[in-house]
Protein backbone atom coordinates (compact mmCIF):
# COMPACT_ATOMS: atom_id res chain seq x y z
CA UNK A 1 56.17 99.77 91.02
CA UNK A 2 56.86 96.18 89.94
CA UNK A 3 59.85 95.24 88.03
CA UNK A 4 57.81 95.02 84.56
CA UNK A 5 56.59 98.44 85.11
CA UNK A 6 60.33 99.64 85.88
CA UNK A 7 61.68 97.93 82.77
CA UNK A 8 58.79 98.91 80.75
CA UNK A 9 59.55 102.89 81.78
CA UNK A 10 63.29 102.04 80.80
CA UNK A 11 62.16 101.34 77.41
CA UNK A 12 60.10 104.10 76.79
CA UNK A 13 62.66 106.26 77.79
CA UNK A 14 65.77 104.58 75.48
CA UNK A 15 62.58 105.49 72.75
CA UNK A 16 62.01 108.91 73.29
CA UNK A 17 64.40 111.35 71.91
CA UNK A 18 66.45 113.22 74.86
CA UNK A 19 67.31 116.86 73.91
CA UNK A 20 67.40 118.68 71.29
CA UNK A 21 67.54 116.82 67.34
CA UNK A 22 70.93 116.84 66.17
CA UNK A 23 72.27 120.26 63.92
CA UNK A 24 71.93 119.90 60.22
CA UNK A 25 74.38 120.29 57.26
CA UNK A 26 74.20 123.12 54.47
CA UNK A 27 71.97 120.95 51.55
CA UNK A 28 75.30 119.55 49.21
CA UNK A 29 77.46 119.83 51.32
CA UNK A 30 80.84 118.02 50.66
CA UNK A 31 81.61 116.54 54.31
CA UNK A 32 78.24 115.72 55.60
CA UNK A 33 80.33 115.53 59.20
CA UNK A 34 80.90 119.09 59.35
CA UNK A 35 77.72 121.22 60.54
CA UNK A 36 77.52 124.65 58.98
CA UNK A 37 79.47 127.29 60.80
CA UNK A 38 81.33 124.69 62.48
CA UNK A 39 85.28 124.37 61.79
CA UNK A 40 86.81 121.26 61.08
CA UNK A 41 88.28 119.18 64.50
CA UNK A 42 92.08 119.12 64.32
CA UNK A 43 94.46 116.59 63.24
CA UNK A 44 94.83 113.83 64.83
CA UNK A 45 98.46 113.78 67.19
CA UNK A 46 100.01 111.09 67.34
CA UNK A 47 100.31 109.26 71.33
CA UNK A 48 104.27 109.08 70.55
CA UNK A 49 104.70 112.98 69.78
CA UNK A 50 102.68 113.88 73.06
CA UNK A 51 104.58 111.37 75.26
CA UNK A 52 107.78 113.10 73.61
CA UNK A 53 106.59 116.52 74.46
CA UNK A 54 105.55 114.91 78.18
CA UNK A 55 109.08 113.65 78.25
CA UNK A 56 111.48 116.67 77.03
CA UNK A 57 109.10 118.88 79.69
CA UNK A 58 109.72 116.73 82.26
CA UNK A 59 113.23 116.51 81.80
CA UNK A 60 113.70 120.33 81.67
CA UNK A 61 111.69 120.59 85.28
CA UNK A 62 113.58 117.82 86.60
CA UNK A 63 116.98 119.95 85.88
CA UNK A 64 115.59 122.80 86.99
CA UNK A 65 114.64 120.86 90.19
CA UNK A 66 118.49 119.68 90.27
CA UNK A 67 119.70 122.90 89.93
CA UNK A 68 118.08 124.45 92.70
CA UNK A 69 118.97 121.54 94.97
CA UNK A 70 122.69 121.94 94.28
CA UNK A 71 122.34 125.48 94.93
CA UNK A 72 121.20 124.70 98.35
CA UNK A 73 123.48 121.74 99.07
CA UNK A 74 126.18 124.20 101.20
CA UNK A 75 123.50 125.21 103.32
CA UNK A 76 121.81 122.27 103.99
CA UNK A 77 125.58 120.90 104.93
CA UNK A 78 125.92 124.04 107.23
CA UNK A 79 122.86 123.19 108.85
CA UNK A 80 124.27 119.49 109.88
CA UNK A 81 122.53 117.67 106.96
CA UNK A 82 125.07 115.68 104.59
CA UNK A 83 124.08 114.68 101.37
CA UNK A 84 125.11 110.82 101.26
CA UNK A 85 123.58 109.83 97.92
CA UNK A 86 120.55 110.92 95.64
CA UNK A 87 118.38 109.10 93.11
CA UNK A 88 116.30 110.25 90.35
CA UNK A 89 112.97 108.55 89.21
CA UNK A 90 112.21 108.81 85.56
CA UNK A 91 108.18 108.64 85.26
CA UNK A 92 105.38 110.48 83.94
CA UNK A 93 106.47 112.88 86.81
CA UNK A 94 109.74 112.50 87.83
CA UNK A 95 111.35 112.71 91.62
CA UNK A 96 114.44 113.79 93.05
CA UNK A 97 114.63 111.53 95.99
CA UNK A 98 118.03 112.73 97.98
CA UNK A 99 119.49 110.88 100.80
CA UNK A 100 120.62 112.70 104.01
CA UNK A 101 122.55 111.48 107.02
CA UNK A 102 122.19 113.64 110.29
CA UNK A 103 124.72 115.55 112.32
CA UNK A 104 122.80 118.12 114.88
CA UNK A 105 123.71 121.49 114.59
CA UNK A 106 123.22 124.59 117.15
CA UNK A 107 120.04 126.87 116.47
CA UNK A 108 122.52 129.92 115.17
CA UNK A 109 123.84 127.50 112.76
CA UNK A 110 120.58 126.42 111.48
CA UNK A 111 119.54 130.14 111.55
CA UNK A 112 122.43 131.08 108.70
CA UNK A 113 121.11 128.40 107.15
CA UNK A 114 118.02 129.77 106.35
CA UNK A 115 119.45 133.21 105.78
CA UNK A 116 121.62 131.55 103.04
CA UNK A 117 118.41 129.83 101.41
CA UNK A 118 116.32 132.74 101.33
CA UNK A 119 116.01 132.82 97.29
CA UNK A 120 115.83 129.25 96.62
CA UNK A 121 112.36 128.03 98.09
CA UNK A 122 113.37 124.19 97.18
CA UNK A 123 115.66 124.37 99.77
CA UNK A 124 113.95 126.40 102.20
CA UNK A 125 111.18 123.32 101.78
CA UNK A 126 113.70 120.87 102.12
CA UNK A 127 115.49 122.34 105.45
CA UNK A 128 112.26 122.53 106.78
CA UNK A 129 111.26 118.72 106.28
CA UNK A 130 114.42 118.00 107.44
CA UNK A 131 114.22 120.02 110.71
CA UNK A 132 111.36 118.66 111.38
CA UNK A 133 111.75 115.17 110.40
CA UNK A 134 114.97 115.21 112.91
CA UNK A 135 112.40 116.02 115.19
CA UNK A 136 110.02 113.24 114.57
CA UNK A 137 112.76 110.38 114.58
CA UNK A 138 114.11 111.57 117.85
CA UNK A 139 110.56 110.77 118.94
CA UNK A 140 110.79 106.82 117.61
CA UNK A 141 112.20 104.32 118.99
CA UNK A 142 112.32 100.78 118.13
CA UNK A 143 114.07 98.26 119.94
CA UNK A 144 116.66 96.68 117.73
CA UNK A 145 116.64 98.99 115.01
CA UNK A 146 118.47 102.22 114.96
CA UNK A 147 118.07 105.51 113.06
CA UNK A 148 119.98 105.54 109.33
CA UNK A 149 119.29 108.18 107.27
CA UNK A 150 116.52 110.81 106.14
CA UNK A 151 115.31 110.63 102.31
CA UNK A 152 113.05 113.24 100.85
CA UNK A 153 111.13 112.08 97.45
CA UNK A 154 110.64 115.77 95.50
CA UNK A 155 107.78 115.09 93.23
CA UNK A 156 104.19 116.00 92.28
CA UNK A 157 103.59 114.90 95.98
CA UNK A 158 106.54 115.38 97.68
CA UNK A 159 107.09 113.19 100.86
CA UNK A 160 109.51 112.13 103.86
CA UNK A 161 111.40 109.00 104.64
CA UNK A 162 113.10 108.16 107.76
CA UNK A 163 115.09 104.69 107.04
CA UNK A 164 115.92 102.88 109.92
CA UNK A 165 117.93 99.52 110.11
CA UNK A 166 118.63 96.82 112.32
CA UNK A 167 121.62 97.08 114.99
């Protein structure tokens, strides 16, 4: 097929009626919009009342996320990992991002700490991405540079951060 014969199909199909003819309205009917049986849409809402909503819902997770990271701060702590600062993102979905500095602990030590964070699963996560980040940067080394601290960004998509800096 040519390209007049393609064009020429594309026009006879924008012409021919796809589907089914729209429905019709009860004869007199006072909003010629609505289609019998049908209910009316709902009122508009307003961009600024959802973002509010978005906002107050995402401030109440984000203090529930606090809460259950202060909870397992004394573990974490017993488990060599000191909190050295923490920062909170405000966003459409907003992050807990704390900062940890690393003292290595003995296995029995790390062991009561995860018997003491047995009923707070955000800080059974976060001991675990911190055991096993310690792991990883133990692994890395770059001349010049040493290790400086471990930050983990609790989000939507949490993640892991191992900072480094120069010597």
């Amino acid at each position: 097929m040519d390209l007049k014969g393609f064009v020429d199909k594309a026009k006879q199909a924008m012409n021919t009626p796809a589907g089914p003819s729209p429905p019709q309205t009860e004869a007199g009917a006072e909003n010629p919009l609505v289609v019998t049986g049908d209910t009316p849409p709902p009122a508009p809402v307003s961009l600024s009342s959802k973002l509010t909503e978005l906002s107050n819902l995402g401030g109440e997770k984000l203090q529930e996320l606090v809460n259950s990271f202060q909870q397992a701060q004394p573990a974490l702590v017993y488990a060599g990992y000191e909190l050295t600062e923490f920062e909170i993102e405000l966003g459409v979905t907003p992050k807990l991002i704390p900062h940890f500095r690393h003292a290595p602990r003995s296995a029995e030590d790390i062991g009561t700490a995860k018997e003491m964070l047995q009923n707070n699963k955000l800080g059974q996560m976060m001991l675990g991405a911190l055991l096993k980040a310690g792991e990883v940067h133990k692994q890395i080394n770059v001349n010049g540079f040493g290790f400086s601290h471990i930050e983990i960004e609790l989000g939507l998509i949490p993640s892991i951060r191992l900072q480094y800096k120069k010597d």
